[in-house]
PDB file of N, CA and C in Angstrom:
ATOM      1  N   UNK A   1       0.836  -1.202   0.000  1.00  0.00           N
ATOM      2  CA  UNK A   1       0.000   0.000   0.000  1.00  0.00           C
ATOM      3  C   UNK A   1       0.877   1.260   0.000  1.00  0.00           C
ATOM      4  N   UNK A   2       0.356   2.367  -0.571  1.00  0.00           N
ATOM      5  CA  UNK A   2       1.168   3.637  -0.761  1.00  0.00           C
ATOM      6  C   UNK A   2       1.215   4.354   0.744  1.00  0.00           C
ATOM      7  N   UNK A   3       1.984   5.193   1.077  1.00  0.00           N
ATOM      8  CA  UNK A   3       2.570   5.692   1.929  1.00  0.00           C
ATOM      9  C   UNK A   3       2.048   7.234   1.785  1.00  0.00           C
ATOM     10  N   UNK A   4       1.991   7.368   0.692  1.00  0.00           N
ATOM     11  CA  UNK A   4       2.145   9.087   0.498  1.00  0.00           C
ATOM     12  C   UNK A   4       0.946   9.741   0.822  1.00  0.00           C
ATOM     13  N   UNK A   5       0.215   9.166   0.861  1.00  0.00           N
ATOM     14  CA  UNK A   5      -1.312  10.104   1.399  1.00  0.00           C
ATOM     15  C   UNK A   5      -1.741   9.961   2.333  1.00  0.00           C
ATOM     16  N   UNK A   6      -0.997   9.784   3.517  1.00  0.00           N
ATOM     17  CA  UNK A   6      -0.712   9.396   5.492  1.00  0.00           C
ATOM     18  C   UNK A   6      -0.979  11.342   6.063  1.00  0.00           C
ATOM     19  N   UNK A   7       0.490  11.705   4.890  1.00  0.00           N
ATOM     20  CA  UNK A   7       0.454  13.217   5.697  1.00  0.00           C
ATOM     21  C   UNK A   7      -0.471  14.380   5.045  1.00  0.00           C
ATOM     22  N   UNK A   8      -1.619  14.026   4.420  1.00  0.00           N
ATOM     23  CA  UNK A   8      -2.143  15.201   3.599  1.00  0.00           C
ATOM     24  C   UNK A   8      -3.064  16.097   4.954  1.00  0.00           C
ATOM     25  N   UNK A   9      -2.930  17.161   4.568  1.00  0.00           N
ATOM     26  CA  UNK A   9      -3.875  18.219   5.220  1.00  0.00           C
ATOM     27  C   UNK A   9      -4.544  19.076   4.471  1.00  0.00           C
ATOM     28  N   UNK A  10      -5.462  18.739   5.015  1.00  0.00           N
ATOM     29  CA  UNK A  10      -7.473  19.905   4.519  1.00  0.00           C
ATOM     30  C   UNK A  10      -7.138  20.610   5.082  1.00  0.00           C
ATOM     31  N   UNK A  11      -7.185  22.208   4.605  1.00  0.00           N
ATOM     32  CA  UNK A  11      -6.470  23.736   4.486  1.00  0.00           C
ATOM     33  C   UNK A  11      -8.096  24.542   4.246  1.00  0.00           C
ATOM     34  N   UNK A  12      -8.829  24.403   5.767  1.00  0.00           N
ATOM     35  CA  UNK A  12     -10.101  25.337   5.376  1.00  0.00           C
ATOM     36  C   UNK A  12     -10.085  26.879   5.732  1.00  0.00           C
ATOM     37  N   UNK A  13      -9.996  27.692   4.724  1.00  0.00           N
ATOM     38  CA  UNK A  13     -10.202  29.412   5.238  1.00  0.00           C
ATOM     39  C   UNK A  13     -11.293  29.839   4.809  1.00  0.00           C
ATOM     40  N   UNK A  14     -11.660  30.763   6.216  1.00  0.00           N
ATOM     41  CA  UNK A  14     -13.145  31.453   5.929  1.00  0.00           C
ATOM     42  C   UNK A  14     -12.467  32.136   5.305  1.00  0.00           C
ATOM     43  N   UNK A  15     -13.457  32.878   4.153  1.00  0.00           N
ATOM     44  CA  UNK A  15     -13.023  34.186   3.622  1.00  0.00           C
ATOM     45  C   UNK A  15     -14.210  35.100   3.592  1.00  0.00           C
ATOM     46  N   UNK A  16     -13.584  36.344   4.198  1.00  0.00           N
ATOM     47  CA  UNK A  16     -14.675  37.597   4.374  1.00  0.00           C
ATOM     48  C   UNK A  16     -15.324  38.383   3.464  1.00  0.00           C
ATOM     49  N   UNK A  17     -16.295  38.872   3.465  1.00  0.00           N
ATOM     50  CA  UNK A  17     -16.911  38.834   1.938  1.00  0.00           C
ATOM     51  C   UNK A  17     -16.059  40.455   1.625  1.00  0.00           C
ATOM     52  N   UNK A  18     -15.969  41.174   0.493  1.00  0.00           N
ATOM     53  CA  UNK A  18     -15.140  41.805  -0.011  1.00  0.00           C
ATOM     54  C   UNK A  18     -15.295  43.435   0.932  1.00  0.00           C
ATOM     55  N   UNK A  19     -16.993  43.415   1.175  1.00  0.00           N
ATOM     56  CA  UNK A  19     -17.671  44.571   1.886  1.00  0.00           C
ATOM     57  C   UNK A  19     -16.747  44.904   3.066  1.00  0.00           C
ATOM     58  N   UNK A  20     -16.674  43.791   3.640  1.00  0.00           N
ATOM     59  CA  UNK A  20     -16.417  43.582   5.091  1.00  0.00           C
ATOM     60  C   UNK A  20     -14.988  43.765   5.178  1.00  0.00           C
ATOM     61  N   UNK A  21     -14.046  43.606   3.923  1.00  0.00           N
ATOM     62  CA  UNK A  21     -12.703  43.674   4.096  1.00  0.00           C
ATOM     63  C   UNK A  21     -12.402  45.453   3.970  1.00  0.00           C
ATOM     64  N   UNK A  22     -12.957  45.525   3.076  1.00  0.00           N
ATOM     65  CA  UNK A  22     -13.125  47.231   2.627  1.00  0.00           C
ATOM     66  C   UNK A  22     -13.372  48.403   3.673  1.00  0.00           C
ATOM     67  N   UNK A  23     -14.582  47.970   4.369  1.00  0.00           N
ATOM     68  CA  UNK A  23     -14.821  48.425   5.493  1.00  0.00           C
ATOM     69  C   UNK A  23     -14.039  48.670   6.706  1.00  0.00           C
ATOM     70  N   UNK A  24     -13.172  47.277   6.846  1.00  0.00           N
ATOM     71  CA  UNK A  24     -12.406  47.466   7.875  1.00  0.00           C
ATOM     72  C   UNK A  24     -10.788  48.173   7.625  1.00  0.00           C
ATOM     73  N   UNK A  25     -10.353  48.297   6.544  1.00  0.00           N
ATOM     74  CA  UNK A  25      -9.493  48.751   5.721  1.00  0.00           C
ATOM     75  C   UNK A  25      -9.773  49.942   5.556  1.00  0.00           C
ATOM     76  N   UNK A  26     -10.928  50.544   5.876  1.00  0.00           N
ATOM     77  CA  UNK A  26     -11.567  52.023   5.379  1.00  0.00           C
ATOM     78  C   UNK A  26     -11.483  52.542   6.924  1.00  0.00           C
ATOM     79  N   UNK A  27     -11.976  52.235   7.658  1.00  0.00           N
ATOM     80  CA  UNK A  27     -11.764  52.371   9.141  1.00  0.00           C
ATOM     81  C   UNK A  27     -10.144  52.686   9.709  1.00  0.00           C
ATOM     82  N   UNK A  28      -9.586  51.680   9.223  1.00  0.00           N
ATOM     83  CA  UNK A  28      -8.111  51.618  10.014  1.00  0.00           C
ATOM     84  C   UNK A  28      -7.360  53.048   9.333  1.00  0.00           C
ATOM     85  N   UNK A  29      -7.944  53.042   7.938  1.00  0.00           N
ATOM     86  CA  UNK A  29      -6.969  54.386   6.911  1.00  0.00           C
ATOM     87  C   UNK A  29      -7.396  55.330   7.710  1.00  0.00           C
ATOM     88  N   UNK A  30      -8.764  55.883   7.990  1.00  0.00           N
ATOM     89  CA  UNK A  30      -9.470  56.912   8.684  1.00  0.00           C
ATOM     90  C   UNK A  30      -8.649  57.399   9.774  1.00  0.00           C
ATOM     91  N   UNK A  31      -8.254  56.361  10.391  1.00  0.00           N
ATOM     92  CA  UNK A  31      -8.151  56.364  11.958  1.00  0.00           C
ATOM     93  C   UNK A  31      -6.593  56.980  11.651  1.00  0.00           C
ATOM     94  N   UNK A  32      -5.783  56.647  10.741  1.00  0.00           N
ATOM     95  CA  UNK A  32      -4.428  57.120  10.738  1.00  0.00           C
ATOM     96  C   UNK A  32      -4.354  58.336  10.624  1.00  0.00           C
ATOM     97  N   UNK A  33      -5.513  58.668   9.384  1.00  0.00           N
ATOM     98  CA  UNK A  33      -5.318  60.344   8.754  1.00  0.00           C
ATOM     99  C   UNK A  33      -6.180  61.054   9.966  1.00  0.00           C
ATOM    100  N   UNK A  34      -6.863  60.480  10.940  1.00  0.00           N
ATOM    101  CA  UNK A  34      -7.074  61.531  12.233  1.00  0.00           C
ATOM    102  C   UNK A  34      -6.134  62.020  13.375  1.00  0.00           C
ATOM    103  N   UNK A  35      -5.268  60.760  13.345  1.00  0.00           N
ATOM    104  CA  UNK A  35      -3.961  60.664  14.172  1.00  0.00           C
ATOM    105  C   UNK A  35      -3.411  62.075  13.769  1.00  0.00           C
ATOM    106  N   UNK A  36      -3.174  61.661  12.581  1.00  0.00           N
ATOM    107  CA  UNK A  36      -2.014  62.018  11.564  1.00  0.00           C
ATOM    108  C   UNK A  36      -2.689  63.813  11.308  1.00  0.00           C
ATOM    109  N   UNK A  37      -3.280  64.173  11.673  1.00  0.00           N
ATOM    110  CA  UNK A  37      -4.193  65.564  11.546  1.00  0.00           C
ATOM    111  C   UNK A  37      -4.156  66.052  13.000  1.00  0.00           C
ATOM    112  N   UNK A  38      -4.117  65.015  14.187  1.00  0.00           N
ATOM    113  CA  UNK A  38      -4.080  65.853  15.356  1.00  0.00           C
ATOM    114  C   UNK A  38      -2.840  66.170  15.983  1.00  0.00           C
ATOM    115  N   UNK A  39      -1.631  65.310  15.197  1.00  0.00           N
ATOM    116  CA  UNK A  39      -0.439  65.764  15.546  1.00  0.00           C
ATOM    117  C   UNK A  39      -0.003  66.753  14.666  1.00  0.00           C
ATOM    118  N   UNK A  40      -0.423  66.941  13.414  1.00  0.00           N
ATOM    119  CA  UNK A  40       0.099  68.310  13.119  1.00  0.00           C
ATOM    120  C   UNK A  40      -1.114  69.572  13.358  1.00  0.00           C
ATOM    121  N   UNK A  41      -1.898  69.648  14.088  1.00  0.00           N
ATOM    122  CA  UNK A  41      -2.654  70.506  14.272  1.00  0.00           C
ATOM    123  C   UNK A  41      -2.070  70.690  16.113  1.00  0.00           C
ATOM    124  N   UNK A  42      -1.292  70.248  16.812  1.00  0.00           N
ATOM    125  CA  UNK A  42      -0.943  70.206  17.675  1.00  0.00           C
ATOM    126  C   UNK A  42       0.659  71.125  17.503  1.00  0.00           C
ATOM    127  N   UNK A  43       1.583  70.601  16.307  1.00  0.00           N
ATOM    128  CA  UNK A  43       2.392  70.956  16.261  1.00  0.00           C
ATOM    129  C   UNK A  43       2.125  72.082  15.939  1.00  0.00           C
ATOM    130  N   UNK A  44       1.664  72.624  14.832  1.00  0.00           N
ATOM    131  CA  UNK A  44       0.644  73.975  14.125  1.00  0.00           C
ATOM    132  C   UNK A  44       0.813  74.890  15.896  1.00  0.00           C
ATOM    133  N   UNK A  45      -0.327  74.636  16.018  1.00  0.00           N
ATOM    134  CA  UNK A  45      -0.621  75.286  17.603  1.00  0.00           C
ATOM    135  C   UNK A  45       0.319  75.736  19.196  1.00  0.00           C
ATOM    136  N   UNK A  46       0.921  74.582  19.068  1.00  0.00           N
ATOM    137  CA  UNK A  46       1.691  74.608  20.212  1.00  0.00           C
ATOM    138  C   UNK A  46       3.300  74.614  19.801  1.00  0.00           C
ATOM    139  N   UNK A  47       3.888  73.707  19.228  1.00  0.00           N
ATOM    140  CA  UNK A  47       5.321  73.730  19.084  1.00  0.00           C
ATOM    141  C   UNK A  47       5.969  75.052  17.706  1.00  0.00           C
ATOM    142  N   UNK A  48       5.257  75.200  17.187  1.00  0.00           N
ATOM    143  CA  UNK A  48       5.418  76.198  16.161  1.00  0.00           C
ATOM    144  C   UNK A  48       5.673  77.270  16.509  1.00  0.00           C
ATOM    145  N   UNK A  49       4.763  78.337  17.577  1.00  0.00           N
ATOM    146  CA  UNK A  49       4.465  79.574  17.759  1.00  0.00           C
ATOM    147  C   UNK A  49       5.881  79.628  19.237  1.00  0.00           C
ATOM    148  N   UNK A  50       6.290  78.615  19.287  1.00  0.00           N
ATOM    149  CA  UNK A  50       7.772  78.863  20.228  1.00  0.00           C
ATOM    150  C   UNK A  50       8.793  79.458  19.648  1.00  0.00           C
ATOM    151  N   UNK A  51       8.917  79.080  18.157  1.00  0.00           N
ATOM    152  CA  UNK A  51      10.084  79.366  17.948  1.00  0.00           C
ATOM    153  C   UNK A  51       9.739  80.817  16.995  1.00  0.00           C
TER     154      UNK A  51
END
């Protein structure tokens, strides 16, 4: 008898429907460019007008 089909493995991935990837990808970008807006509206404001 053959040997070779002892080690096979079933490889199941959910996959998220395209909405749901977009969405959360749309969220995370958001969240950077708010970061990314309150540190230079901070620098703007406060570290700028020192020098």
């Amino acid at each position: 008898m053959d040997r070779q089909d002892e080690n096979v493995e079933i490889e199941r991935k959910e996959k998220r429907s395209d909405s749901s990837q977009v969405a959360t990808t749309l969220i995370k970008y958001t969240a950077y460019i708010v970061i990314l807006v309150i540190i230079l509206w901070f620098l703007i404001n406060y570290i700028l007008p020192m020098f």
